[in-house]
Structures are given as C-alpha cells and as structure tokens.
C-alpha atoms as a PDB file:
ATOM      1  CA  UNK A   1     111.193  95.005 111.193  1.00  0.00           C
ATOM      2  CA  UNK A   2     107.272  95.211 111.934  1.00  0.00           C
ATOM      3  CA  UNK A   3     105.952  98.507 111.001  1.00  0.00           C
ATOM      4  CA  UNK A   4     102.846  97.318 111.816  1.00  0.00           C
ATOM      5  CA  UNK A   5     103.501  97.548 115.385  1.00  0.00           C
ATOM      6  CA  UNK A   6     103.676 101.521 114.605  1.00  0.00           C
ATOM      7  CA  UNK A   7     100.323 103.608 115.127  1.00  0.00           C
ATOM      8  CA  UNK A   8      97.993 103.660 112.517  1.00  0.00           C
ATOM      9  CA  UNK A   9      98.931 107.348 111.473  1.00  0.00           C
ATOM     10  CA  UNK A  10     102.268 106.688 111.543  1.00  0.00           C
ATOM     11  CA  UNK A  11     101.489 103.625 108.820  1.00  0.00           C
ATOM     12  CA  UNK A  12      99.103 106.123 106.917  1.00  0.00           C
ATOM     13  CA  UNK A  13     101.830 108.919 106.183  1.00  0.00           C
ATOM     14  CA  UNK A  14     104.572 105.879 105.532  1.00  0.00           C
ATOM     15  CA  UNK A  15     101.875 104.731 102.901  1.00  0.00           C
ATOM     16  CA  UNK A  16     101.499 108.602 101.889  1.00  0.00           C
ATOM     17  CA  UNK A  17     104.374 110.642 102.843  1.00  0.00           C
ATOM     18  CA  UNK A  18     103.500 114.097 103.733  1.00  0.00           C
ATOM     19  CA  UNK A  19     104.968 117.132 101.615  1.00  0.00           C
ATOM     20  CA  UNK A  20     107.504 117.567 100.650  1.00  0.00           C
ATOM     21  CA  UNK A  21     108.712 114.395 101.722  1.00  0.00           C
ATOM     22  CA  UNK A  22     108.846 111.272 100.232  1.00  0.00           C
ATOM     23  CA  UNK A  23     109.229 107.764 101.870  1.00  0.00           C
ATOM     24  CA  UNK A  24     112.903 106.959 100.893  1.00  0.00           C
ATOM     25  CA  UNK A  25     113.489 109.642 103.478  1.00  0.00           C
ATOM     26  CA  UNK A  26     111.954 107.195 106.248  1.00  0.00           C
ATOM     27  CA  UNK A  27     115.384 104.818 106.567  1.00  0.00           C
ATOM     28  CA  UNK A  28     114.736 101.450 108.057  1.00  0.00           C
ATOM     29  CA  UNK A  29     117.529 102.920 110.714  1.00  0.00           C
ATOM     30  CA  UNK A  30     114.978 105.746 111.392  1.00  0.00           C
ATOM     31  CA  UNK A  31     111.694 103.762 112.064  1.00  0.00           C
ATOM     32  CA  UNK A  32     113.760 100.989 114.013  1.00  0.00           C
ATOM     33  CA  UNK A  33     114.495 103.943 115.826  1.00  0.00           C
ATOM     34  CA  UNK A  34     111.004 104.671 116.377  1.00  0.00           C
ATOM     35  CA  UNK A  35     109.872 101.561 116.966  1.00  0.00           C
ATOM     36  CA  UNK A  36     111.872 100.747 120.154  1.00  0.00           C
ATOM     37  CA  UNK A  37     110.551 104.508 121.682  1.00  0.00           C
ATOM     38  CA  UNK A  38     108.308 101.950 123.636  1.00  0.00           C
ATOM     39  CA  UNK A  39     104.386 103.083 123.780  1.00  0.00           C
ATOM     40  CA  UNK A  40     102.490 104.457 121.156  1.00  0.00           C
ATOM     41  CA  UNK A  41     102.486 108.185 122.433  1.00  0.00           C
ATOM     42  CA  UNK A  42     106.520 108.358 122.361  1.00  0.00           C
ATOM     43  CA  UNK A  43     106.447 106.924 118.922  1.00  0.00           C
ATOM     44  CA  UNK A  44     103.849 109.458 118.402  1.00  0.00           C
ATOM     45  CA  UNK A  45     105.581 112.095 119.298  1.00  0.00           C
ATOM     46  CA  UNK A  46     108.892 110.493 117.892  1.00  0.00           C
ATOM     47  CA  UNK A  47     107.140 110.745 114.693  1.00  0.00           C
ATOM     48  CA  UNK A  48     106.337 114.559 115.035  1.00  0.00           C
ATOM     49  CA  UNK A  49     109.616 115.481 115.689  1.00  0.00           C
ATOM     50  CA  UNK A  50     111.144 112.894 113.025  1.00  0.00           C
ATOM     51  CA  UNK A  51     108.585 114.641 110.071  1.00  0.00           C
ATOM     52  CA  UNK A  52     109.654 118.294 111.427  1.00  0.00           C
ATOM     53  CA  UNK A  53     113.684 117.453 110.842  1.00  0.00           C
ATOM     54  CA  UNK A  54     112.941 115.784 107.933  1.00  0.00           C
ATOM     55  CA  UNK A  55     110.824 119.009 106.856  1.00  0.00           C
ATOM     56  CA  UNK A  56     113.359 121.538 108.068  1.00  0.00           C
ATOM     57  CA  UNK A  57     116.229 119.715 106.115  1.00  0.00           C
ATOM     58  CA  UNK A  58     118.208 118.575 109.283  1.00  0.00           C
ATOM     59  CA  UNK A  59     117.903 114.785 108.819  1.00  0.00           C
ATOM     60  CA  UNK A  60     119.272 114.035 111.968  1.00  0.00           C
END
C-alpha cells in the first residue's frame, strides 16, 4: 500500500492522529479503502467522514 499517494493532510493526521484517536484505529483495510476513492477530493472527503465515525464510535 502507498499512503503516499494520499493528500498531504490526510498523511499529516496519519503521522498525528487527531483526538481522541489514535492511528491503530486507521486499519490498512480502511485507508486501502480510501485510497481506491479515486481523486484527491473523494479521498478528502472519504477522510472526513472516516475521522467523524471513528470520532462518534461507529467504526464502520
């Protein structure tokens, strides 16, 4: 996998997870997931919605 096709934010918070999360809540099965969305703006907001689950406790 080759997160450094991801957007540069998107590599910042994996380098710097946002509260309350940490990064062994990013699983490689989530950013593969991201990484096929295609263009950096649906990986974007992929990402958004990805940090909000995460956030709300939902996972999935």
């Amino acid at each position: 996998m080759n997160l450094l096709q991801l957007p540069e934010v998107i590599q910042d918070a994996l380098r710097c997870p946002p509260p309350p999360l940490e990064i062994h809540a990013f699983s490689e099965r989530r950013l593969r997931a991201l990484l096929s969305c295609g263009d950096d703006e649906t990986r974007s907001r992929q990402w958004e919605e990805l940090l909000r689950k995460l956030k709300n406790g939902s996972g999935e």
